[in-house]
N, C-alpha and C. Protein backbone atom coordinates (compact mmCIF):
# COMPACT_ATOMS: atom_id res chain seq x y z
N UNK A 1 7.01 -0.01 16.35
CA UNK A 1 6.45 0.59 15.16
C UNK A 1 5.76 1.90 15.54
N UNK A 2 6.05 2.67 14.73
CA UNK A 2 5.32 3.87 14.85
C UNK A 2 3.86 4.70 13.79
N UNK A 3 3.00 4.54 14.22
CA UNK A 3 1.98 4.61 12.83
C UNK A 3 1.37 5.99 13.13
N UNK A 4 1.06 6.96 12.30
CA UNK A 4 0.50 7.83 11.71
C UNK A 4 -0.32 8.40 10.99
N UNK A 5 -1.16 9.19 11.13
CA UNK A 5 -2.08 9.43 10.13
C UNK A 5 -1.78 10.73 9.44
N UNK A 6 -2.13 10.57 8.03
CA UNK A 6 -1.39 11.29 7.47
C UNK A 6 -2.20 12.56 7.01
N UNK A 7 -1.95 13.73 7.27
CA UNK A 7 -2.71 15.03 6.51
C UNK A 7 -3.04 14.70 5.47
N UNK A 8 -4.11 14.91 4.66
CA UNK A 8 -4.86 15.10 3.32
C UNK A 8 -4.43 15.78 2.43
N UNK A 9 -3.47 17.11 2.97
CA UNK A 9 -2.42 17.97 1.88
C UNK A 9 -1.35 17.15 1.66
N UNK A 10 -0.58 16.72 2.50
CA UNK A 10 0.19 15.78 2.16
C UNK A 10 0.23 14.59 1.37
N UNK A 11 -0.59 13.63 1.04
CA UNK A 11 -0.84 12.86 0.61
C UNK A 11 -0.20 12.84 -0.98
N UNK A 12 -0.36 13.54 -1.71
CA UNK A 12 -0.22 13.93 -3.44
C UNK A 12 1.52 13.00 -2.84
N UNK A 13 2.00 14.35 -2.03
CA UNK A 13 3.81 14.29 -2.53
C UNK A 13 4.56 12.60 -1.24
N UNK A 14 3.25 12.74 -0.20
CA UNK A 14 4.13 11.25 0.46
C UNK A 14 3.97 10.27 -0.72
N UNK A 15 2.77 10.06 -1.36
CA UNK A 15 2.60 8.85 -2.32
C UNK A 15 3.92 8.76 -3.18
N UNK A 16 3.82 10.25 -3.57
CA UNK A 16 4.95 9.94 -4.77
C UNK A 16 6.27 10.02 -4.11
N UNK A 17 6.85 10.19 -3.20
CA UNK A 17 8.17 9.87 -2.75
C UNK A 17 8.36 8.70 -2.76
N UNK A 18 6.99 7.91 -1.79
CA UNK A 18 7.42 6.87 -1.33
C UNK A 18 7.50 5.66 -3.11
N UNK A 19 6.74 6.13 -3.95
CA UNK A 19 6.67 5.27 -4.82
C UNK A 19 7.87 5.27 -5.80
N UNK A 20 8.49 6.58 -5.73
CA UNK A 20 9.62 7.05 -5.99
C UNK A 20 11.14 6.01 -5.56
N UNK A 21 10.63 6.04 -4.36
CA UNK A 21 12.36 5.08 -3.57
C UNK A 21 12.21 4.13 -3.05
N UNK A 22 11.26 4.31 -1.80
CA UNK A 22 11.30 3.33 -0.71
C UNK A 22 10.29 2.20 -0.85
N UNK A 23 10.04 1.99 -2.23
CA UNK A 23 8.86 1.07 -2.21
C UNK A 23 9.53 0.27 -3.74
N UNK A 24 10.25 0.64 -4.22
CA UNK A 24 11.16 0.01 -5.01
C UNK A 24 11.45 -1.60 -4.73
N UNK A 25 10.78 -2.50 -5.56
CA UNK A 25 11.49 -4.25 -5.45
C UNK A 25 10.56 -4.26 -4.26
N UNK A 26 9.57 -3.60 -3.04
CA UNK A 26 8.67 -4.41 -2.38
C UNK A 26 7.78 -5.60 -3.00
N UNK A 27 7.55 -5.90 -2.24
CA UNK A 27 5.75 -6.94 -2.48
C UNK A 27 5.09 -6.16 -1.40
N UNK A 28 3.69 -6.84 -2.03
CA UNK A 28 2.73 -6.49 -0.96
C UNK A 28 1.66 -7.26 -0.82
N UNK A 29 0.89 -6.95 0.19
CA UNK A 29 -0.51 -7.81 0.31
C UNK A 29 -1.87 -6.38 0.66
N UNK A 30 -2.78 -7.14 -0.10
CA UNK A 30 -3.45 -5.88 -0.33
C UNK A 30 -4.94 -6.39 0.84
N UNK A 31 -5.34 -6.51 1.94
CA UNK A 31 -6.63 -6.41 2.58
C UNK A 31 -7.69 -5.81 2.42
N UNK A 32 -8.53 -5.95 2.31
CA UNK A 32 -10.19 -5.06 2.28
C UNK A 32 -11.11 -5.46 3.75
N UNK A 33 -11.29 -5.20 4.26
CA UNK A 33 -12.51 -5.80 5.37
C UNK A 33 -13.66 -4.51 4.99
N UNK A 34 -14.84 -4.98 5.76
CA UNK A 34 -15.51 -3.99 5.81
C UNK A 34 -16.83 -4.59 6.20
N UNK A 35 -18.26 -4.34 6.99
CA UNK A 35 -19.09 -5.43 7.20
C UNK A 35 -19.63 -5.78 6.74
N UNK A 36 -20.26 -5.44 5.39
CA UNK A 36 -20.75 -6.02 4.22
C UNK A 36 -20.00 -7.31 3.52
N UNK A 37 -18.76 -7.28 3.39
CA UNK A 37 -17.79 -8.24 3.04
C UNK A 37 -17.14 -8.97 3.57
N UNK A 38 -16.83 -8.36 4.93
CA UNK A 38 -16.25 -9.46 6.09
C UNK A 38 -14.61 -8.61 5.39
N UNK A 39 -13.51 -9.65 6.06
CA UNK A 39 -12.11 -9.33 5.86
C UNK A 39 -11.52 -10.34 4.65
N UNK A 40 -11.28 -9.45 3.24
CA UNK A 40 -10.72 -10.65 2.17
C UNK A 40 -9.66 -10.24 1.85
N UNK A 41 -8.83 -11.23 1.53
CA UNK A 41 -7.26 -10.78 1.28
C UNK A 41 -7.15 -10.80 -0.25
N UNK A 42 -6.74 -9.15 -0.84
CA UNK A 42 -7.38 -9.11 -2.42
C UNK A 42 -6.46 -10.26 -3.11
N UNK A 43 -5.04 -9.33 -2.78
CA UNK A 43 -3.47 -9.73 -3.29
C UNK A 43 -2.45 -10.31 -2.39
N UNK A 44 -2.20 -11.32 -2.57
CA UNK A 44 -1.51 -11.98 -1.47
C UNK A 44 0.17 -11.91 -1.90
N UNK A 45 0.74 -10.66 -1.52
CA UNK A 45 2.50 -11.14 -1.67
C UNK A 45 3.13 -11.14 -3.62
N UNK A 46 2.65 -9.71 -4.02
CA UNK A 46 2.56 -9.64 -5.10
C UNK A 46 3.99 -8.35 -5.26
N UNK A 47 4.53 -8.24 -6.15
CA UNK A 47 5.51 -7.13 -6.76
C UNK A 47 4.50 -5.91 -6.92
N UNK A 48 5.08 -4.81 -6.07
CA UNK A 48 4.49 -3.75 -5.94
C UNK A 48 5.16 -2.50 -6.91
N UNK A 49 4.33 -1.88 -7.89
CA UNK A 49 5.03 -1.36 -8.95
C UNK A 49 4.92 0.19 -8.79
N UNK A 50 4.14 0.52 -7.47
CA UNK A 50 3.91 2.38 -7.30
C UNK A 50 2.71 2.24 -6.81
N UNK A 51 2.63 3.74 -6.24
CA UNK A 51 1.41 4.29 -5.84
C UNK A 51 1.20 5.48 -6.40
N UNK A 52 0.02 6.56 -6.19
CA UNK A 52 -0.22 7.51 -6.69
C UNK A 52 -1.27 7.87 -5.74
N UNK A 53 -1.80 8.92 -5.43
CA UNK A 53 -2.94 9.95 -4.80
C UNK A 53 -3.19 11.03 -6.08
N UNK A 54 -4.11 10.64 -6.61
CA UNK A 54 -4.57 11.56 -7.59
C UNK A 54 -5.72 12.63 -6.92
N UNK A 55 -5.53 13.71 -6.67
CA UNK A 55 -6.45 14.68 -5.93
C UNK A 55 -7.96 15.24 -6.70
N UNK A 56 -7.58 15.49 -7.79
CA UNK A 56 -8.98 15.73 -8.72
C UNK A 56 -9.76 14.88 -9.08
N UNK A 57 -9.31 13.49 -8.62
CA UNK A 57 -10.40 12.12 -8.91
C UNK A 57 -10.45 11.72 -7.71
N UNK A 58 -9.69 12.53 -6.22
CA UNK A 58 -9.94 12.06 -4.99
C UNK A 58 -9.88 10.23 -4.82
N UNK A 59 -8.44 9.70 -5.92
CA UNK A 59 -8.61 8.66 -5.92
C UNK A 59 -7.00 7.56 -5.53
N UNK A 60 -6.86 7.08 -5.04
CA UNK A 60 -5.65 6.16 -4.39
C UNK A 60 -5.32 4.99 -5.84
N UNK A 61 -4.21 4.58 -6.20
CA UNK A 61 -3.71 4.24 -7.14
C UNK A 61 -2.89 2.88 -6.61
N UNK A 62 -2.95 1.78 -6.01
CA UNK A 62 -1.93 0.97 -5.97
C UNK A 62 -1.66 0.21 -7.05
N UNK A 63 -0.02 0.29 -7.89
CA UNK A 63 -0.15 -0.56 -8.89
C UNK A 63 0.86 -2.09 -8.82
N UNK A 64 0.01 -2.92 -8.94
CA UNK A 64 1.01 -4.45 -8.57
C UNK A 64 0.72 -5.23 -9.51
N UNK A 65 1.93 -6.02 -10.02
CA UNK A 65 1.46 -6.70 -10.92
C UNK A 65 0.69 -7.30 -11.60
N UNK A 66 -0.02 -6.72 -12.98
CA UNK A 66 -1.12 -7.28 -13.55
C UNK A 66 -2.81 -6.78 -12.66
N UNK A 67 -2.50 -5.66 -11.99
CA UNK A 67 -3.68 -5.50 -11.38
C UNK A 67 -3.01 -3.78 -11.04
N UNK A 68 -4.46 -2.79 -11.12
CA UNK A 68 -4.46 -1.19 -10.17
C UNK A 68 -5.61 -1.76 -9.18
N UNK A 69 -5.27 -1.31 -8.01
CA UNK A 69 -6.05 -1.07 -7.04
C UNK A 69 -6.58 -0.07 -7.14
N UNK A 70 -7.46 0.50 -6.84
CA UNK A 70 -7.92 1.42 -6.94
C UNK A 70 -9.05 1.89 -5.58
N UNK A 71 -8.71 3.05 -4.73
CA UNK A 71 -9.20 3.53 -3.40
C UNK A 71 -9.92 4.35 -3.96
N UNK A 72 -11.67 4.91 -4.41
CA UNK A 72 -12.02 6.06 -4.19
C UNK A 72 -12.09 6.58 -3.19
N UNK A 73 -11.95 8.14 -2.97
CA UNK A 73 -12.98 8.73 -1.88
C UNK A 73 -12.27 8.59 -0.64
N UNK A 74 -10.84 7.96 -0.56
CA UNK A 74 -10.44 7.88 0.75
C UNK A 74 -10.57 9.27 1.79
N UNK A 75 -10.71 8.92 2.78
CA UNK A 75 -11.02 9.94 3.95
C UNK A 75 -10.14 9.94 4.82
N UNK A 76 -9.25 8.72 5.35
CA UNK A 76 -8.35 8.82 6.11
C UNK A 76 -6.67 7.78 5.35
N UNK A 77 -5.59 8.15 5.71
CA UNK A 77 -4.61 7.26 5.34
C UNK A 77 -3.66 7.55 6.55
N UNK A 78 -3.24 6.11 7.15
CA UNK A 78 -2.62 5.94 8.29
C UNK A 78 -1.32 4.97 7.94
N UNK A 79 0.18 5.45 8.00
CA UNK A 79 1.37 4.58 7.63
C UNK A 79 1.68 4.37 8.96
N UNK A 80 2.18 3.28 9.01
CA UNK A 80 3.69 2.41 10.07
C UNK A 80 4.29 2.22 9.55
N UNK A 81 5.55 2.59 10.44
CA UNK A 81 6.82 2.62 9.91
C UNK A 81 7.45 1.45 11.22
N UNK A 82 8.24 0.48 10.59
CA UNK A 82 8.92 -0.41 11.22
C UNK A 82 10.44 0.15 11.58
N UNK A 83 11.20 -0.85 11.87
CA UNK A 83 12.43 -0.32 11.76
C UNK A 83 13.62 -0.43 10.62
N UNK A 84 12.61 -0.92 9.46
CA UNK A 84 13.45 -0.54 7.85
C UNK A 84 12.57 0.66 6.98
N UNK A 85 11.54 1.29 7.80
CA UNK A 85 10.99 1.74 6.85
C UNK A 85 9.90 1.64 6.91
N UNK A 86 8.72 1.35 5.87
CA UNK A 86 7.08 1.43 6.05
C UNK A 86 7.17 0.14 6.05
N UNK A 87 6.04 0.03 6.96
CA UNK A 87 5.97 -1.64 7.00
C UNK A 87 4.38 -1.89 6.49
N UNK A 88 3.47 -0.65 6.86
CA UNK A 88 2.32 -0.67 5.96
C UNK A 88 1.33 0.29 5.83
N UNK A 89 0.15 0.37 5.19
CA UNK A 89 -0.61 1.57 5.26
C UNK A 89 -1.96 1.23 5.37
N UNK A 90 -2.89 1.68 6.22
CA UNK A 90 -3.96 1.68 6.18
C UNK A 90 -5.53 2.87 5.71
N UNK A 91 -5.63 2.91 4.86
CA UNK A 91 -6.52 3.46 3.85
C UNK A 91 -8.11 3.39 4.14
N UNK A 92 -8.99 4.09 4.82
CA UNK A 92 -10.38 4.59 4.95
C UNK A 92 -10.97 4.84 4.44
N UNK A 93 -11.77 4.42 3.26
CA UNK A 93 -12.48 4.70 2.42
C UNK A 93 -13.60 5.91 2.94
N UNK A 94 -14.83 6.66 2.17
CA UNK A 94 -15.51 7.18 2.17
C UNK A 94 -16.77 5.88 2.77
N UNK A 95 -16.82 4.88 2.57
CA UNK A 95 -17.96 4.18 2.60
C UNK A 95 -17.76 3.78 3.45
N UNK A 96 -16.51 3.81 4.77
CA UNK A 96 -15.79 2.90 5.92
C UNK A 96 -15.41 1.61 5.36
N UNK A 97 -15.31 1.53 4.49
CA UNK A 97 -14.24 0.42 3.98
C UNK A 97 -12.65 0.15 4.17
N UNK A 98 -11.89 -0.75 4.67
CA UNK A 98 -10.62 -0.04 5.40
C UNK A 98 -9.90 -1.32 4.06
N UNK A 99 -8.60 -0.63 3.56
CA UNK A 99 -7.93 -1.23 3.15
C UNK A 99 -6.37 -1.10 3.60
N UNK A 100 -6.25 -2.18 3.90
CA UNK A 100 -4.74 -2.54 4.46
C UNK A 100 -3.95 -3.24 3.50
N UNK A 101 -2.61 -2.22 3.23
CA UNK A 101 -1.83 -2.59 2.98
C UNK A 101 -0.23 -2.86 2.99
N UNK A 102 0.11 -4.28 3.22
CA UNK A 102 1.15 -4.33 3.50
C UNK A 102 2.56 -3.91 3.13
N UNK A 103 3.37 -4.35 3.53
CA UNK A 103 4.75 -4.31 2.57
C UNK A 103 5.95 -5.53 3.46
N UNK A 104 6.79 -5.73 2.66
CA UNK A 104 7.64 -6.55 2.43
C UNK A 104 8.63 -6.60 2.10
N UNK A 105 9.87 -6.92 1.84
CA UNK A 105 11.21 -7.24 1.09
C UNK A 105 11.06 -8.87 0.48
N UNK A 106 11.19 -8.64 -1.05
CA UNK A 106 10.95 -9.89 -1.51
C UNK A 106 11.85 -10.87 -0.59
N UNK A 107 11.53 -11.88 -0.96
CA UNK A 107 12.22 -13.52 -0.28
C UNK A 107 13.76 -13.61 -1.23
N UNK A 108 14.43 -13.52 -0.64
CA UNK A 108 15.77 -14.10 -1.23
C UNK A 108 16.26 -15.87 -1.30
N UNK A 109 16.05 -16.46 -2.78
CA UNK A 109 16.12 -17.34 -2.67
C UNK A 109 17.53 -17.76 -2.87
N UNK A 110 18.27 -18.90 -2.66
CA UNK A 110 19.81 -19.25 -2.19
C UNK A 110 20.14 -19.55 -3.69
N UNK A 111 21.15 -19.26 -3.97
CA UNK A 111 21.52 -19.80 -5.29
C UNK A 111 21.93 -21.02 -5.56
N UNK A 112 21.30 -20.66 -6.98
CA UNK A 112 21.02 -22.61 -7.11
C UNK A 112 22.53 -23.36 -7.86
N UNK A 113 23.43 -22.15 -8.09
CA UNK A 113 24.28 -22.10 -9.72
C UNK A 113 25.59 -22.72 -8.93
N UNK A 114 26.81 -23.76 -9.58
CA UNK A 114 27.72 -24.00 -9.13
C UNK A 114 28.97 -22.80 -8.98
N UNK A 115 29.84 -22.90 -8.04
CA UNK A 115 31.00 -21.99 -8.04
C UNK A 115 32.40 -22.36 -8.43
């Protein structure tokens, strides 16, 4: 795996590519740690519907089913890339709050239907 941290100019147009193609039919799992809270797992393995970096609200957008995440103030954003692609991102809040998030290829379940 190869992980990266990503320029702050960049951010606007990686979000939207990636929410654009390569994040299409993922799931995800959404992490928070931080030492006030300890490490809680928000979203566990949920349909991931986009992201966004909104720059004038300096604010991170994850949207998954029935829920926005929402990052203010991030300061740092760090992706890995596996060998299909992003495998996840890790997000630095302003307050040192770190949010990790995963990614996935849904579960393919076997068909149930006669032939």
């Amino acid at each position: 795996m190869s992980t990266t941290k990503l320029d702050k100019a960049a951010w606007q147009t990686t979000f939207d590519q990636l929410s654009k193609s390569l994040l299409v039919g993922k799931q995800v799992e959404i992490e928070v740690t931080g030492l006030h809270i300890g490490d809680q797992i928000e979203q566990e393995w949920i349909q991931l519907l986009g992201m966004s970096y909104d720059p004038k609200n300096d604010l991170i957008q994850i949207l998954v089913e029935g829920l926005d995440h929402l990052i203010p103030k991030p300061r740092e954003v760090w992706i890995d890339h596996g060998p299909i692609g992003l495998a996840s991102m890790e997000v630095i809040g302003d307050d040192d709050m770190r949010q990790i998030i995963r990614l996935r290829e849904p579960l393919m379940l076997p068909y149930a239907g006669t032939v």
